[in-house]
C-alpha atoms as a PDB file:
ATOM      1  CA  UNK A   1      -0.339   4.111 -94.943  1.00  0.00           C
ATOM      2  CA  UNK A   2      -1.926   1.388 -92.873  1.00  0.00           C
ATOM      3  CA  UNK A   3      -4.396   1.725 -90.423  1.00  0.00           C
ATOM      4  CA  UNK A   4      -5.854  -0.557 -87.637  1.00  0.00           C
ATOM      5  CA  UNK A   5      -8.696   0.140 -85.520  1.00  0.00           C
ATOM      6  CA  UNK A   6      -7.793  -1.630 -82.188  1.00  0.00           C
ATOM      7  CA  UNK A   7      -8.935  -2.440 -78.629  1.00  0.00           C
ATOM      8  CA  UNK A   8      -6.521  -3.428 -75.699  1.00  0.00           C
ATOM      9  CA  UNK A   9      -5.072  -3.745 -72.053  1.00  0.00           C
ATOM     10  CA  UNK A  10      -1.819  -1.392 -71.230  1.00  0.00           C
ATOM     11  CA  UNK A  11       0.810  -3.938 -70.583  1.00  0.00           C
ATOM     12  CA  UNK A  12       3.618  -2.100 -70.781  1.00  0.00           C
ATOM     13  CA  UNK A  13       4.993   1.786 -71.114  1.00  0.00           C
ATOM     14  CA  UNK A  14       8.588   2.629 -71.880  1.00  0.00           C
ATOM     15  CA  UNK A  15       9.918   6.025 -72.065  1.00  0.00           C
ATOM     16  CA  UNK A  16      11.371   7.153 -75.158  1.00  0.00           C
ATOM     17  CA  UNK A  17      11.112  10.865 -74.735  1.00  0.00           C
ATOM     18  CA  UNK A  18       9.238  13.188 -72.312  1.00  0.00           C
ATOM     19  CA  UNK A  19       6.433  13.173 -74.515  1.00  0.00           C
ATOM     20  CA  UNK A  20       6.685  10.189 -76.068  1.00  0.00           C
ATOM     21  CA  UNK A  21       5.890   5.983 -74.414  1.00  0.00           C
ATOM     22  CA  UNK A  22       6.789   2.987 -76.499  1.00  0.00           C
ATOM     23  CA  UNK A  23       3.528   1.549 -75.526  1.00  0.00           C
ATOM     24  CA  UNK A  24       2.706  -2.579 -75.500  1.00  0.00           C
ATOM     25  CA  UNK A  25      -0.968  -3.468 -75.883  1.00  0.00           C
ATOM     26  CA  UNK A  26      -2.675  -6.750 -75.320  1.00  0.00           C
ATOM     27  CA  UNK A  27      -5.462  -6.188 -77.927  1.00  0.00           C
ATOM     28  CA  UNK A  28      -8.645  -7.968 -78.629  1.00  0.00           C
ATOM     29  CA  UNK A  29      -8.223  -8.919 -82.363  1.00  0.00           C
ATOM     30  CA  UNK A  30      -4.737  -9.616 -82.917  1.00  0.00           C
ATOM     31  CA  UNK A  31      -2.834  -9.954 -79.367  1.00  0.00           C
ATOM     32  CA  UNK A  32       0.394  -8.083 -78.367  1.00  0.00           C
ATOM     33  CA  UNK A  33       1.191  -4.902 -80.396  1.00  0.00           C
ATOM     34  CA  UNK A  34       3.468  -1.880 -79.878  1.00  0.00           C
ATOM     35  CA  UNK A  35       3.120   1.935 -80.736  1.00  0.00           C
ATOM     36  CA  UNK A  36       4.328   5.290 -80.311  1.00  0.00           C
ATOM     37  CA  UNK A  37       1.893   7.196 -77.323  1.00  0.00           C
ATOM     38  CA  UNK A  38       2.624  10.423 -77.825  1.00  0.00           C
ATOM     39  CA  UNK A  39       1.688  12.390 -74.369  1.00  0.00           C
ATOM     40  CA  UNK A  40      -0.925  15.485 -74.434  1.00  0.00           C
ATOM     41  CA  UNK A  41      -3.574  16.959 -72.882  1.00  0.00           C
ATOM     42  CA  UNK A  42      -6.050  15.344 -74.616  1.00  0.00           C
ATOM     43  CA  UNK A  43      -3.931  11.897 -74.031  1.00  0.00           C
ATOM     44  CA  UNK A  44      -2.470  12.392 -70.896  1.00  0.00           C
ATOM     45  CA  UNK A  45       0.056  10.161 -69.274  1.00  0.00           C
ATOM     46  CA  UNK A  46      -2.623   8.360 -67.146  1.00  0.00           C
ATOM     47  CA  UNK A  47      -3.733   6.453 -70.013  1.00  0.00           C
ATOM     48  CA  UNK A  48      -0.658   4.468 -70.021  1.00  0.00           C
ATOM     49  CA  UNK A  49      -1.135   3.277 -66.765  1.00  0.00           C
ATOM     50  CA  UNK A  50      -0.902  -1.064 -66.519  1.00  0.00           C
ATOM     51  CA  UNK A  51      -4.418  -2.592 -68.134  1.00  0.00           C
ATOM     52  CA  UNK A  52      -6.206   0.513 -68.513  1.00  0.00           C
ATOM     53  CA  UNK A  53      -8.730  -0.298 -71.612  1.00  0.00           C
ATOM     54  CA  UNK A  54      -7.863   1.488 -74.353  1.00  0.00           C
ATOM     55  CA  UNK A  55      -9.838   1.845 -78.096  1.00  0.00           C
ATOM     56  CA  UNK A  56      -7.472   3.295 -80.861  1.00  0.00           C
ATOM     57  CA  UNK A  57      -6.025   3.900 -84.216  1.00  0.00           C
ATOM     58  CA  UNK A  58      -2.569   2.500 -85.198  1.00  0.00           C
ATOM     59  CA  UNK A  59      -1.045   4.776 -87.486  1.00  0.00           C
ATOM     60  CA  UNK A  60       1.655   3.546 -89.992  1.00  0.00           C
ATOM     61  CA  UNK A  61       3.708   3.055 -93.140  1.00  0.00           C
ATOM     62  CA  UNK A  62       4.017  -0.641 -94.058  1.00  0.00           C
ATOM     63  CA  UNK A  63       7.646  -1.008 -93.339  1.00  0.00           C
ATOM     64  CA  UNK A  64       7.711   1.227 -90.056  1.00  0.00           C
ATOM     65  CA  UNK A  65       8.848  -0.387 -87.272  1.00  0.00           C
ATOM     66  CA  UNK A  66       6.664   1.302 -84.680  1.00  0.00           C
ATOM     67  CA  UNK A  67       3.537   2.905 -85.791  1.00  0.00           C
ATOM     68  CA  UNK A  68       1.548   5.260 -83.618  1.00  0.00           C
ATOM     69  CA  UNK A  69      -0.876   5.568 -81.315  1.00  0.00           C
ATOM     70  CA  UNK A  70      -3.790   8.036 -82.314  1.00  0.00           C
ATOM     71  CA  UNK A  71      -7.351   8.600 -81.562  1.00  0.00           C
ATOM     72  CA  UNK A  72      -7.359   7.040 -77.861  1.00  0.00           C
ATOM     73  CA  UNK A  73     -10.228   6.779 -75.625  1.00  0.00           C
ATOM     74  CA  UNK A  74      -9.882   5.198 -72.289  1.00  0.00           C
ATOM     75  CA  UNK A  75     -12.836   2.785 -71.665  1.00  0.00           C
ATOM     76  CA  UNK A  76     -11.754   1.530 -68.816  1.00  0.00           C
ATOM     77  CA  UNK A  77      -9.163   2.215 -65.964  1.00  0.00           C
ATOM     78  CA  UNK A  78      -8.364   0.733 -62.463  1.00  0.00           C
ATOM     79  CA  UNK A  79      -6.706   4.233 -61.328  1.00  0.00           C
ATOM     80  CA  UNK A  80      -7.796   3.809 -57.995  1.00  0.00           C
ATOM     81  CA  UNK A  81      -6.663  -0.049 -57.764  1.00  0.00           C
ATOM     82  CA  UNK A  82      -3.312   1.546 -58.904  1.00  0.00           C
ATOM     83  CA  UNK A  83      -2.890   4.281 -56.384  1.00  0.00           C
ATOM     84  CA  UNK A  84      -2.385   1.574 -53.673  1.00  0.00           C
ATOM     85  CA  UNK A  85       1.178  -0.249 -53.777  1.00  0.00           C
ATOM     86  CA  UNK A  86      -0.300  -3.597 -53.357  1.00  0.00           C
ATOM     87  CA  UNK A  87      -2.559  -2.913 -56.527  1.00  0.00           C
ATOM     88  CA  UNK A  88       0.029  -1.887 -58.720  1.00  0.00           C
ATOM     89  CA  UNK A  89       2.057  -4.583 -58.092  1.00  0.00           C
ATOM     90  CA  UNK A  90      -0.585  -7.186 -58.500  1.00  0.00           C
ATOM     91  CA  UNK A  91      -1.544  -4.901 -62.245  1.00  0.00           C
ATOM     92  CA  UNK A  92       2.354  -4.684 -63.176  1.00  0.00           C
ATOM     93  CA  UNK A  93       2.614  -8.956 -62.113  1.00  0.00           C
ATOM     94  CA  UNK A  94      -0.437  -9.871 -64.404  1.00  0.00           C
ATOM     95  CA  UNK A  95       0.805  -7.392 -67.037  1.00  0.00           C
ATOM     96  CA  UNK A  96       4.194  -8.519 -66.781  1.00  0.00           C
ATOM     97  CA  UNK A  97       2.692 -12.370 -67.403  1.00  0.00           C
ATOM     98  CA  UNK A  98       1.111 -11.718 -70.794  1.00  0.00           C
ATOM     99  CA  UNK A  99       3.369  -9.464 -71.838  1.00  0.00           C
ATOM    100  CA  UNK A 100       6.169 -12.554 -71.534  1.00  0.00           C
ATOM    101  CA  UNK A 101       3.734 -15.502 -72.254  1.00  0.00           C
ATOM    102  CA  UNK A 102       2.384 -13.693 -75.306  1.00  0.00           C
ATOM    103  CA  UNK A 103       3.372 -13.912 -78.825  1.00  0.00           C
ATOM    104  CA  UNK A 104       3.967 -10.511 -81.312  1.00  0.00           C
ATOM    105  CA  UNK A 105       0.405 -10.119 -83.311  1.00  0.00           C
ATOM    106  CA  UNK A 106      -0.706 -13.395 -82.110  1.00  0.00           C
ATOM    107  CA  UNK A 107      -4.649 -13.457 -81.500  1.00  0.00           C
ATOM    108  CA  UNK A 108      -5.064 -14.652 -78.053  1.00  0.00           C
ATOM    109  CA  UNK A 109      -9.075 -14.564 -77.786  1.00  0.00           C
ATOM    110  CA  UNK A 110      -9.222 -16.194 -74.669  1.00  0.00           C
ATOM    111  CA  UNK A 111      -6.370 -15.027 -72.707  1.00  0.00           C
ATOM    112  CA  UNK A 112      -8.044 -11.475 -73.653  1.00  0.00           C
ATOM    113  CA  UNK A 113     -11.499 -12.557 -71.955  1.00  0.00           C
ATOM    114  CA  UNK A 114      -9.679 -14.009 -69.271  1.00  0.00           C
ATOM    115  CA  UNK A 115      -8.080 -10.538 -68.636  1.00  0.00           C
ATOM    116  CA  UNK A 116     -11.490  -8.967 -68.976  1.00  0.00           C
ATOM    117  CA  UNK A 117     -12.946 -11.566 -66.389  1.00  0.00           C
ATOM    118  CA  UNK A 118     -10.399 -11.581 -63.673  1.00  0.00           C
ATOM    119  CA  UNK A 119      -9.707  -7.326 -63.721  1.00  0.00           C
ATOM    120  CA  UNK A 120     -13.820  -7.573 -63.822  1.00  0.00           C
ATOM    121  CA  UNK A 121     -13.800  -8.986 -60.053  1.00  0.00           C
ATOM    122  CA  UNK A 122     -10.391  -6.835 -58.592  1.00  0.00           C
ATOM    123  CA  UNK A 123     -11.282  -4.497 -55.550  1.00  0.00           C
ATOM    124  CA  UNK A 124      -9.369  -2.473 -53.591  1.00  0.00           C
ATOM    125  CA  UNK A 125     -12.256  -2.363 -50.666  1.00  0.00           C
ATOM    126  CA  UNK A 126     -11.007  -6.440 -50.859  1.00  0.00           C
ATOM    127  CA  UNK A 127      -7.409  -7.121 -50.866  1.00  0.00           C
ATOM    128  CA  UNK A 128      -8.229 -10.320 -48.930  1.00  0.00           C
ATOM    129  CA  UNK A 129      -9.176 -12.019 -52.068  1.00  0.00           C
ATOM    130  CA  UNK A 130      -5.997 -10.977 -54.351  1.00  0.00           C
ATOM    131  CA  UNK A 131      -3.931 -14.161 -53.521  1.00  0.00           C
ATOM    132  CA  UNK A 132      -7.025 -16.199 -54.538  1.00  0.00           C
ATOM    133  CA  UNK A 133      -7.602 -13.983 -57.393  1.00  0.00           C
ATOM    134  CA  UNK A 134      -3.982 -14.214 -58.511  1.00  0.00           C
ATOM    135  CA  UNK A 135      -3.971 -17.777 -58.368  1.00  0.00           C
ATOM    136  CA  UNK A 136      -6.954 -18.261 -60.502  1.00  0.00           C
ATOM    137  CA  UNK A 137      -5.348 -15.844 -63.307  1.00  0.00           C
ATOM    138  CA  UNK A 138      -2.187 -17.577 -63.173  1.00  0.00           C
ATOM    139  CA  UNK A 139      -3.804 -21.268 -63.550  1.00  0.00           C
ATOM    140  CA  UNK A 140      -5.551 -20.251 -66.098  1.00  0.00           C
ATOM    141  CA  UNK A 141      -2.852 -18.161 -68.658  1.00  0.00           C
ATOM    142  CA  UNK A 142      -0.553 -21.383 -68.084  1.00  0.00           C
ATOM    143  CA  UNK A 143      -3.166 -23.269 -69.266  1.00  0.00           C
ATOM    144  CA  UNK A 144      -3.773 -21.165 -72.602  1.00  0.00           C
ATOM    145  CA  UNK A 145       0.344 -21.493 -72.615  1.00  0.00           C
ATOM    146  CA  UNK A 146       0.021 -25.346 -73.185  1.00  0.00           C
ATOM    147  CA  UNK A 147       2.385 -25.414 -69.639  1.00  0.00           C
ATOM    148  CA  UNK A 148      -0.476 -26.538 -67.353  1.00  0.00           C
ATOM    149  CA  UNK A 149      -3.361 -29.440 -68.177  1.00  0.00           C
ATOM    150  CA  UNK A 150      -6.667 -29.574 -66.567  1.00  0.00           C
ATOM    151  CA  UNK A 151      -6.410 -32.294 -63.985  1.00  0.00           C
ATOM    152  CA  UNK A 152      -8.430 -35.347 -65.160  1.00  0.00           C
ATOM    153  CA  UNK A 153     -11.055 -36.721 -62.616  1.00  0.00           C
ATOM    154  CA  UNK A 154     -10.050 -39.410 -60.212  1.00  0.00           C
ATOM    155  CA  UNK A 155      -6.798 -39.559 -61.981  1.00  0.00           C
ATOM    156  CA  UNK A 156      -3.377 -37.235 -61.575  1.00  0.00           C
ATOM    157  CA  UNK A 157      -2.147 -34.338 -63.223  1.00  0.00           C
ATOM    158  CA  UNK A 158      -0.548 -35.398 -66.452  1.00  0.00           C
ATOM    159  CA  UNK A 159       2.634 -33.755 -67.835  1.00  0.00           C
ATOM    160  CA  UNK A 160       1.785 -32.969 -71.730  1.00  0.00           C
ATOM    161  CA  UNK A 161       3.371 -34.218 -73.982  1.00  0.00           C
ATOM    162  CA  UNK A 162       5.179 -31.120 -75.109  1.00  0.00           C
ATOM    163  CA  UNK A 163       6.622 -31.374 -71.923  1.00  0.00           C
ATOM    164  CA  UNK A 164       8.147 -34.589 -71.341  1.00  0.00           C
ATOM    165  CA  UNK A 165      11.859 -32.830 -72.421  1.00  0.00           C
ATOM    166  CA  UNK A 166      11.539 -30.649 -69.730  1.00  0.00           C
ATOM    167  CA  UNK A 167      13.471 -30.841 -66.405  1.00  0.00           C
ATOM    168  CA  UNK A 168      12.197 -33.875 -64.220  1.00  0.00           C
ATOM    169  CA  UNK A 169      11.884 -31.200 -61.321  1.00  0.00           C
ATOM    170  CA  UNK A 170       9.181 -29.780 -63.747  1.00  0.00           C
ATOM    171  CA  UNK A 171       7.337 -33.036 -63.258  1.00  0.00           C
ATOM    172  CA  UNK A 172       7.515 -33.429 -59.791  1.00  0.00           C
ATOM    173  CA  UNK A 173       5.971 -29.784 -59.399  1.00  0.00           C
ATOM    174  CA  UNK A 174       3.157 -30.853 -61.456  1.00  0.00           C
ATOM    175  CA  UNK A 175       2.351 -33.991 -59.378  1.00  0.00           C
ATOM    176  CA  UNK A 176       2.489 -31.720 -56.365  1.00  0.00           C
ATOM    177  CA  UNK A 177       0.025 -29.435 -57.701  1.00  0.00           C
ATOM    178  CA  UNK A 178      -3.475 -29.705 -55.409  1.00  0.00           C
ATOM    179  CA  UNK A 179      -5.839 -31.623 -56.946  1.00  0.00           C
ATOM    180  CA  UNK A 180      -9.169 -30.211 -55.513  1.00  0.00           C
ATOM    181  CA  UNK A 181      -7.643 -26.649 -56.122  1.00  0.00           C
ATOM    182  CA  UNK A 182      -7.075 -27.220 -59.418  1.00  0.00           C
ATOM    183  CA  UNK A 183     -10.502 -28.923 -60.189  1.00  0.00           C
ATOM    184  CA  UNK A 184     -12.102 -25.671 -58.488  1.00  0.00           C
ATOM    185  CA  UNK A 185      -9.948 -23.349 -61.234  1.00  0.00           C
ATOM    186  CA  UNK A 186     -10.994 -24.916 -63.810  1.00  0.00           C
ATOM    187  CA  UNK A 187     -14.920 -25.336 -63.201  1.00  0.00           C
ATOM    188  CA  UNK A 188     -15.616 -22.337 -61.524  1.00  0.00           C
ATOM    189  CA  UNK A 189     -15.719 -18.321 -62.809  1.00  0.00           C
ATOM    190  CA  UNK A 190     -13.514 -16.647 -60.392  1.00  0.00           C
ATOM    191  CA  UNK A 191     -16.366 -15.107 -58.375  1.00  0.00           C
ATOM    192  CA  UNK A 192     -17.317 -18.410 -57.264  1.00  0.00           C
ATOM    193  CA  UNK A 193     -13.349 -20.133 -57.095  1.00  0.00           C
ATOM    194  CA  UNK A 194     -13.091 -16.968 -54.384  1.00  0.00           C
ATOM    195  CA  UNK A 195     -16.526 -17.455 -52.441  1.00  0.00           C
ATOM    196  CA  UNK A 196     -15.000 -20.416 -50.685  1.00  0.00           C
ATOM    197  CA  UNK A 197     -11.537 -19.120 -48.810  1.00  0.00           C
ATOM    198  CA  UNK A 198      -8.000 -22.081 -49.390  1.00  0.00           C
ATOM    199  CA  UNK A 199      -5.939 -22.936 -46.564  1.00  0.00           C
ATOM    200  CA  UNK A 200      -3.419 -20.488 -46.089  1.00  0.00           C
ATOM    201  CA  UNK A 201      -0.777 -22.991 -46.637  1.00  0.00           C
ATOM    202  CA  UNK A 202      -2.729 -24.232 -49.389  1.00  0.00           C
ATOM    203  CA  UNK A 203      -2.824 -20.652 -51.169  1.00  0.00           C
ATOM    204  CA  UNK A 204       0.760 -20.213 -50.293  1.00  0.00           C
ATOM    205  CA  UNK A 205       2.228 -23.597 -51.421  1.00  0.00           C
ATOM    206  CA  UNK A 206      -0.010 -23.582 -54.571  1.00  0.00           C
ATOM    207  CA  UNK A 207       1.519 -19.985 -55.742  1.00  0.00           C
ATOM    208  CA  UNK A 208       5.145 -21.247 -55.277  1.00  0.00           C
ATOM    209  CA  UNK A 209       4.531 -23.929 -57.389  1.00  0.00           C
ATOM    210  CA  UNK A 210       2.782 -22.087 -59.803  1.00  0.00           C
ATOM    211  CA  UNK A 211       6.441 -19.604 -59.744  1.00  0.00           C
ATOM    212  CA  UNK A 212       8.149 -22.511 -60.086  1.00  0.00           C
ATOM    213  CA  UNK A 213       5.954 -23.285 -63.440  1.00  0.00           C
ATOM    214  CA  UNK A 214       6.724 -19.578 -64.718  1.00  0.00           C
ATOM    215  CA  UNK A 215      10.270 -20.336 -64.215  1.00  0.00           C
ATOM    216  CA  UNK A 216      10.832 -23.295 -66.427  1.00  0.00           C
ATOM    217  CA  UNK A 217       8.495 -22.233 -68.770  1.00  0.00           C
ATOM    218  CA  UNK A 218      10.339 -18.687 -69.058  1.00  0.00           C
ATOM    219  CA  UNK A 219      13.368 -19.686 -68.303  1.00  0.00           C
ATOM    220  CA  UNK A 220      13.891 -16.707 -66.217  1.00  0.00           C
ATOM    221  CA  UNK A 221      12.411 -15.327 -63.126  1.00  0.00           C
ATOM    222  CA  UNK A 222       9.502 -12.846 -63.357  1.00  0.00           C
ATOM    223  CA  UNK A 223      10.552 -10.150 -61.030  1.00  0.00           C
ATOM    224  CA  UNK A 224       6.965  -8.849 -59.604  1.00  0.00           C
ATOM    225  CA  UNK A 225       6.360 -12.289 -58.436  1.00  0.00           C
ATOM    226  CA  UNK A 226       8.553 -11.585 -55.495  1.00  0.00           C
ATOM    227  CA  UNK A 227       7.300  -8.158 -54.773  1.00  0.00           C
ATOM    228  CA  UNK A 228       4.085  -9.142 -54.745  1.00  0.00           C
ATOM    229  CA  UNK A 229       4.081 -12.112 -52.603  1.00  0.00           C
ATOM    230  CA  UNK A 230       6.286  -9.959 -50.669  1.00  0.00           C
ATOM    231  CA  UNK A 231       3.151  -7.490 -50.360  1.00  0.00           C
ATOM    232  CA  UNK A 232       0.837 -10.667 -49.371  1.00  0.00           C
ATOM    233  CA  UNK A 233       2.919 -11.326 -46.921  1.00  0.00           C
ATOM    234  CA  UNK A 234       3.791  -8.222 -45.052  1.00  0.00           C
ATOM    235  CA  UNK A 235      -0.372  -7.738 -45.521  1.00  0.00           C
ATOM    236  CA  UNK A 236      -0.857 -10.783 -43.860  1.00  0.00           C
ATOM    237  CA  UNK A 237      -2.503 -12.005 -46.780  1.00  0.00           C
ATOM    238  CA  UNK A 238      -0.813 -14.978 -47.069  1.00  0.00           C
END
């Protein structure tokens, strides 16, 4: 019997029963993992809500395929972020993004802090700044992906090298990427990269590139990107 003491954002919560969530964590120490959540009073449903913070015990023989869950606290939770529409979406997109950028049991140190950071500064009392917000994150985790360099100054954006078999349309969006913006990601924490507002069509243009980046690098679409610049929108947000 193995046994792992663990830390880690909810990505993801599938039903396998009506008591029971296939549940994929983003934790601290070793990345993505999955478990059996097994639904109680003492572990209510709530906890599996997207990037609540949760500290556990995974529970299992060497060879099982799913171990489970056990000994949950919730350290953390944005339940009131997720009670708005707009919220959810914006926790489901971001979960949705390491969940498919991520791989199995893969330590990811600094896509976990960058989690920590960014869900840090979200605010339902300011839905103004979750375009801005989203950006930042987004920059970022295709950064840690190897998809997106840091501009070099007075010089533009360079396509890596890993790259260079990928679709020319891949480089074009790269050399459309805004400079300044970019420069501002990567040199700022996100409470000062949202102090100074972008240019609607700035923010807009800079997030459709940034899909288009997802897309190639995927090679599928990520649904919640639509619904959620579909929110932005309708909020006039964007």
């Amino acid at each position: 019997m193995q046994i792992e003491s663990l830390r880690g954002f909810v990505l993801r919560a599938v039903p396998l029963s009506t008591s029971q969530r296939i549940l994929t964590v983003f934790t601290e120490s070793c990345g993505k993992r999955q478990g059996i959540f097994r639904v109680s009073k003492r572990n209510p449903l709530a906890y599996t809500s997207p990037m609540s913070l949760l500290q556990f015990h995974l529970r299992g023989k060497e060879h099982q395929q799913l171990p489970l869950l056990e000994d949950l606290s919730l350290e953390r939770h944005f339940f009131n972020l997720a009670g708005d529409y707009l919220g959810l979406t914006l926790l489901h997109h971001w979960a949705d993004l390491v969940n498919f950028s991520s791989a199995d049991a893969h330590e990811e140190p600094y896509t976990f802090r960058l989690l920590n950071h960014c869900l840090s500064h979200l605010d339902k009392q300011r839905p103004n700044l979750f375009p801005m917000q989203d950006l930042y994150f987004q920059c970022w985790l295709l950064h840690f992906a190897g998809v997106l360099p840091r501009p070099k100054e007075g010089k533009s954006i360079q396509v890596p090298a890993s790259s260079k078999s990928q679709p020319r349309d891949l480089e074009q969006t790269y050399s459309a990427m805004d400079h300044a913006v970019l420069n501002r990601v990567f040199q700022q924490n996100l409470g000062d990269f949202t102090a100074v507002s972008l240019e609607y069509g700035v923010l807009a243009k800079s997030l459709e590139l940034i899909e288009g980046m997802w897309l190639h690098f995927l090679g599928r679409p990520v649904k919640t990107h639509g619904l959620l610049q579909n929110q932005f929108k309708e909020r006039g947000l964007l």
